[in-house]
Protein backbone atom coordinates (compact mmCIF):
# COMPACT_ATOMS: atom_id res chain seq x y z
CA UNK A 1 -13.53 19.14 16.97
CA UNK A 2 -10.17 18.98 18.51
CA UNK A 3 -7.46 18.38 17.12
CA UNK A 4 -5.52 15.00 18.29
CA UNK A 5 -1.57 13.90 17.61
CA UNK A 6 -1.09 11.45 15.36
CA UNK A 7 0.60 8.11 16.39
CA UNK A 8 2.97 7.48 13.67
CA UNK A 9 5.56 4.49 12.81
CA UNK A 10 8.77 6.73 13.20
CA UNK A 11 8.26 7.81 17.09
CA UNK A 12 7.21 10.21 18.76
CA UNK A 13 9.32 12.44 17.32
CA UNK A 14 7.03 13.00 14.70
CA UNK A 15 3.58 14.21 16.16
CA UNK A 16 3.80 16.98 17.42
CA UNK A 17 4.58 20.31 15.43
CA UNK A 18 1.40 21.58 13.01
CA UNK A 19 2.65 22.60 9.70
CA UNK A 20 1.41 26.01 8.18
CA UNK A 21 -1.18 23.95 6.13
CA UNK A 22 -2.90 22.34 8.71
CA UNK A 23 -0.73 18.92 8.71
CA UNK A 24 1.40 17.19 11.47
CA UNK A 25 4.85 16.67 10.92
CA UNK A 26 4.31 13.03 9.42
CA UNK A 27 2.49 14.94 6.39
CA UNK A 28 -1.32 13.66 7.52
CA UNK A 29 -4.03 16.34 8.29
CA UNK A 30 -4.39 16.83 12.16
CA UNK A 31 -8.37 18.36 12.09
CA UNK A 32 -10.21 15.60 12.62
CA UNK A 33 -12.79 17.28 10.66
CA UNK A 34 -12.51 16.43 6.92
CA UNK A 35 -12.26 18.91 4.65
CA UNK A 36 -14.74 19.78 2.03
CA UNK A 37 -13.33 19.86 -0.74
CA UNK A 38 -10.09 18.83 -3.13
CA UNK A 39 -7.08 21.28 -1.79
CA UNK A 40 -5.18 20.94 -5.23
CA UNK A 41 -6.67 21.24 -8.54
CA UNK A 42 -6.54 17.97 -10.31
CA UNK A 43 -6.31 19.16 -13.48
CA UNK A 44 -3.48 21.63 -12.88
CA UNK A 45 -1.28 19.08 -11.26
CA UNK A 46 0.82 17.31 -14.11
CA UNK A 47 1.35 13.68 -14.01
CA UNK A 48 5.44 14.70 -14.09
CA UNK A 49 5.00 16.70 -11.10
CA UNK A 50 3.21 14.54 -8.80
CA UNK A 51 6.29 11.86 -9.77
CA UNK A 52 8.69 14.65 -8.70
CA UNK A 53 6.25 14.86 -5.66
CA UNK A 54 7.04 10.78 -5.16
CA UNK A 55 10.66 10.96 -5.31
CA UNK A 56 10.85 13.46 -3.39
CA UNK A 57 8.44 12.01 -0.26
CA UNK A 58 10.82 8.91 -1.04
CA UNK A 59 14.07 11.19 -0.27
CA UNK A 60 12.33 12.35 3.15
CA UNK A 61 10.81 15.37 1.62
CA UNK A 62 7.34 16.04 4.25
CA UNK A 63 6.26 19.25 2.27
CA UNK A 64 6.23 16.84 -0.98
CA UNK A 65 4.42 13.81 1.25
CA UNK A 66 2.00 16.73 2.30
CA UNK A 67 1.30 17.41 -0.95
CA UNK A 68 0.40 14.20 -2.04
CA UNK A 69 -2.14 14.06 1.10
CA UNK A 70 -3.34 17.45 -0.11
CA UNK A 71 -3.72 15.66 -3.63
CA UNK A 72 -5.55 12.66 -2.58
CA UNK A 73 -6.84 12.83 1.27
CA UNK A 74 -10.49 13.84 0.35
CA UNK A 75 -10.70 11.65 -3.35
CA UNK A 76 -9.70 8.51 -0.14
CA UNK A 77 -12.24 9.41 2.73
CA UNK A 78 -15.10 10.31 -0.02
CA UNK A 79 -14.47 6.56 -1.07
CA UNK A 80 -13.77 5.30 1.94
CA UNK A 81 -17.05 6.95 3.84
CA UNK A 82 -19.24 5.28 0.57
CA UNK A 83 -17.96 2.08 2.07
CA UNK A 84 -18.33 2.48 5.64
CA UNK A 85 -21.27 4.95 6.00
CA UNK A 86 -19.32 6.47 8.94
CA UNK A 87 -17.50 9.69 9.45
CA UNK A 88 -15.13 8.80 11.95
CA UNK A 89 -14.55 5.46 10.68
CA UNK A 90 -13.53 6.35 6.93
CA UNK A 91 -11.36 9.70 8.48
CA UNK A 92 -9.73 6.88 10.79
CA UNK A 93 -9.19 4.62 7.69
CA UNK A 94 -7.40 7.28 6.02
CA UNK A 95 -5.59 8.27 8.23
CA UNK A 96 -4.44 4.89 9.08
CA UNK A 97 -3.74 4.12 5.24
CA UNK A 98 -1.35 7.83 4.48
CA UNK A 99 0.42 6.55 7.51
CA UNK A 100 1.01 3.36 5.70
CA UNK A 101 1.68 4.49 2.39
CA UNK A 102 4.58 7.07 4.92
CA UNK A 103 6.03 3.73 5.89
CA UNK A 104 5.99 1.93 2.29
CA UNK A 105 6.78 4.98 0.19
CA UNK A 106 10.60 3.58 -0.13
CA UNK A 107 9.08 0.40 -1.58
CA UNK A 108 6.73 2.09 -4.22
CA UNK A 109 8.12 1.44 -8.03
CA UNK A 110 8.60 5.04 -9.77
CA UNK A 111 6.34 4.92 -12.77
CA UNK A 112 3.61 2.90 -11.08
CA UNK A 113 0.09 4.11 -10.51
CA UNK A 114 0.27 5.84 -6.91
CA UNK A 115 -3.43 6.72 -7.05
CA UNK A 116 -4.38 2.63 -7.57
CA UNK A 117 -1.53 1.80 -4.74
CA UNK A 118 -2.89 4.31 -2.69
CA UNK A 119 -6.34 2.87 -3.00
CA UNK A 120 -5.13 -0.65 -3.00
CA UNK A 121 -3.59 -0.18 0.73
CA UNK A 122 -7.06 1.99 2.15
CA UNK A 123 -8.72 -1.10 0.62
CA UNK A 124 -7.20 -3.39 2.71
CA UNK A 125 -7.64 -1.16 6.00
CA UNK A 126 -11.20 -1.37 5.12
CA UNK A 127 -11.51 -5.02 4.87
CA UNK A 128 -9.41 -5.61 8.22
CA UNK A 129 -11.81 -3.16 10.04
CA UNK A 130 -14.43 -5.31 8.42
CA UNK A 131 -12.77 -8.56 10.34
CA UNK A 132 -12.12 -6.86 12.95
CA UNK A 133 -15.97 -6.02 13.66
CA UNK A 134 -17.66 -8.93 12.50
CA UNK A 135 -15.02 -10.74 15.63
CA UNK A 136 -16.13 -7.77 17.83
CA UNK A 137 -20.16 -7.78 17.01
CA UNK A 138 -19.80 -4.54 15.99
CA UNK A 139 -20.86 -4.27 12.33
CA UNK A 140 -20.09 -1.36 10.47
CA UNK A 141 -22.55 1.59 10.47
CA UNK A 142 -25.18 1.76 7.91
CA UNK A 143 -26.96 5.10 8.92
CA UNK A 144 -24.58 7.68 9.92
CA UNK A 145 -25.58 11.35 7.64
CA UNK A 146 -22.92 12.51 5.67
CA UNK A 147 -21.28 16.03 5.47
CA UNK A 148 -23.83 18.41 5.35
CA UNK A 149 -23.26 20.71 2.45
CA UNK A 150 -24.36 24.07 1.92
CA UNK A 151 -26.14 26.55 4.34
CA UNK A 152 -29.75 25.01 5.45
CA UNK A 153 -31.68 28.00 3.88
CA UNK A 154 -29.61 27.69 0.57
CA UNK A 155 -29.69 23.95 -0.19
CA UNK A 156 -32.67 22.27 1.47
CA UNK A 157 -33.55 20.58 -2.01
CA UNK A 158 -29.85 19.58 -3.15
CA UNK A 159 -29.32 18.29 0.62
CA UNK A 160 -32.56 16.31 -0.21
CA UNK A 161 -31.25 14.82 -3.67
CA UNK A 162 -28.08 14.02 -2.03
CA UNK A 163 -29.78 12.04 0.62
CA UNK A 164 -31.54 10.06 -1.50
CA UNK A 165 -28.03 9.36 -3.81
CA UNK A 166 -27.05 8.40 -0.57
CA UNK A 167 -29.59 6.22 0.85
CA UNK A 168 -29.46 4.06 -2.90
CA UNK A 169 -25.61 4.06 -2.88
CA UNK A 170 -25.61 2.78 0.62
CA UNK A 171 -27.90 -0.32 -0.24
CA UNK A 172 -26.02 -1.63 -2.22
CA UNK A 173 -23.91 -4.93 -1.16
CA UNK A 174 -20.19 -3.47 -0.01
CA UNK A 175 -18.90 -5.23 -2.99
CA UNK A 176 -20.84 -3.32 -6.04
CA UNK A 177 -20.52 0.12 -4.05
CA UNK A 178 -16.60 -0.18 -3.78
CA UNK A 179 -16.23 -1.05 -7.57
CA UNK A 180 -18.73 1.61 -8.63
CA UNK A 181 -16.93 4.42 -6.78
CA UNK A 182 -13.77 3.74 -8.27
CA UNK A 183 -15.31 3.74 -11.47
CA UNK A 184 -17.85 6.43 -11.54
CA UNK A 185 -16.53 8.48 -9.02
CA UNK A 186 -12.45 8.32 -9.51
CA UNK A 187 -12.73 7.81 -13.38
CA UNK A 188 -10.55 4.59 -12.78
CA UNK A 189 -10.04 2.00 -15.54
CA UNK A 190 -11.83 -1.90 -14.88
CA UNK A 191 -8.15 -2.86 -14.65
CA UNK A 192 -7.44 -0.44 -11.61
CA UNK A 193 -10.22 -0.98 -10.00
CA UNK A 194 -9.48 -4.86 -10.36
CA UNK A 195 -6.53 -4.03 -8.91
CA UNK A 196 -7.51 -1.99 -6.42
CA UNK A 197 -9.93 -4.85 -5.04
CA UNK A 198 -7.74 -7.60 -5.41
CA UNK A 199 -10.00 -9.14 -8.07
CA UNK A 200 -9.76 -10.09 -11.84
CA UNK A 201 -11.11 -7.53 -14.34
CA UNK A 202 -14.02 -9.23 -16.11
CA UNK A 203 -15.44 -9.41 -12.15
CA UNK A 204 -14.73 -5.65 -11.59
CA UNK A 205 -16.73 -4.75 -15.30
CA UNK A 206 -19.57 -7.41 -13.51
CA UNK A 207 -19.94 -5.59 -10.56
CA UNK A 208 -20.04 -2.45 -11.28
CA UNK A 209 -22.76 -3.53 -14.36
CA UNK A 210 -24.63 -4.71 -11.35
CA UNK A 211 -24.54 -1.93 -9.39
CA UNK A 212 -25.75 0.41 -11.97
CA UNK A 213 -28.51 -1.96 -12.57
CA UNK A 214 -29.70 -1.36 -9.26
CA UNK A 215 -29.12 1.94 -9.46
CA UNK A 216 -31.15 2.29 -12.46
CA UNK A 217 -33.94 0.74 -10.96
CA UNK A 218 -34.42 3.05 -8.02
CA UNK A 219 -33.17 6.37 -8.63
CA UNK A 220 -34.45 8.81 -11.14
CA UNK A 221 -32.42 9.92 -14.54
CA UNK A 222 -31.37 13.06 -12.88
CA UNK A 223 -30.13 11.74 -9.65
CA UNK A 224 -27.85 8.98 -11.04
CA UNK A 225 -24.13 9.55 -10.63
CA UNK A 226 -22.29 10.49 -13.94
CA UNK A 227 -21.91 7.20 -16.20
CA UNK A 228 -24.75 5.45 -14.26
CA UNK A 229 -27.75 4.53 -16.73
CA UNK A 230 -25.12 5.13 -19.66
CA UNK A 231 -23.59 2.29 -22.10
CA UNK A 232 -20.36 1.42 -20.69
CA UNK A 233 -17.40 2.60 -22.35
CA UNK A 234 -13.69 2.47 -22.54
CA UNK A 235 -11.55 0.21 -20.24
């Protein structure tokens, strides 16, 4: 795919040059493809350093706003494609939500949880795009294959358990797939996932009970994402 600028809220000043790592000047990633996998190492990055990261994004720092895109771009789309089951649409969403968080970042209390704000804002892109086609008549896609993974001759059988993940994921109701993602998927607490979805905690803990329970129901022991099928535990 091509690449395409990026229309950002500071001009067009900012769109043009690509950056060394594969980002436009306003920090986002210009391939329209997404990329496969996590660019920085989750586990090496220390909670000090991404707040360094923060302040320094606030200051007008791009490399440290890159990095933060670098941190969190795929953990966004991965969610964001579980709700939309579209490619295009969840990259869009993404995209649409870094440039927001660009535009906020002054606003953005040191010491708060960036990941849940983060989250919070691509959230809210998702459930205006949700308005926005149910007033169109064009509902979102239900159908649309995920990133392949793998070479054909190499992975025909993990492709196969990954479609059928998929396929269960993707029934569920928008509401019980959003909540289990954050929870299952991003390790997030009931509280930041509440947070995340704009909704009180005990309702986060009910959905995402309900979601496993569906899970449970369809998929077999092997197949179900980590924590699914398990007593729930911790916050």
């Amino acid at each position: 795919m091509t690449d395409r600028t990026l229309d950002t809220p500071f001009g067009a000043g900012y769109g043009g040059t690509l950056w060394p790592n594969g980002h436009s000047d306003s920090g986002l990633p210009r391939n329209s493809h997404p990329p496969s996998r996590v660019a920085l190492d989750q586990d090496a990055i220390l909670p000090g350093e991404e707040n360094e990261w923060i302040a320094a994004a606030q200051a007008g720092d791009r490399q440290a706003f890159a990095r933060l895109v670098d941190r969190y771009w795929d953990r966004l789309y991965r969610w964001l494609y579980h709700l939309t089951r579209d490619r295009h649409k969840a990259e869009d969403l993404a995209q649409e939500t870094f440039l927001k968080v660009l535009a906020a970042l002054g606003s953005f209390r040191p010491g708060s949880n960036f990941r849940a704000w983060l989250f919070r804002i691509g959230h809210n892109n998702f459930v205006n795009l949700k308005r926005t086609e149910k007033r169109t008549g064009h509902p979102l896609s239900e159908d649309t294959p995920g990133p392949s993974v793998g070479a054909p001759e190499d992975a025909a059988a993990d492709r196969e358990a990954l479609q059928v993940v998929a396929k269960a994921v993707a029934e569920l109701p928008p509401e019980f797939r959003a909540a289990l993602m954050l929870r299952a998927d991003e390790g997030l607490s009931f509280k930041e996932v509440a947070a995340i979805l704009n909704i009180t905690e005990e309702t986060a803990r009910w959905r995402v009970f309900k979601a496993r329970q569906k899970l449970v129901k369809v998929l077999a022991p092997e197949l179900l994402p980590p924590g699914v099928g398990e007593g729930e535990r911790g916050t």
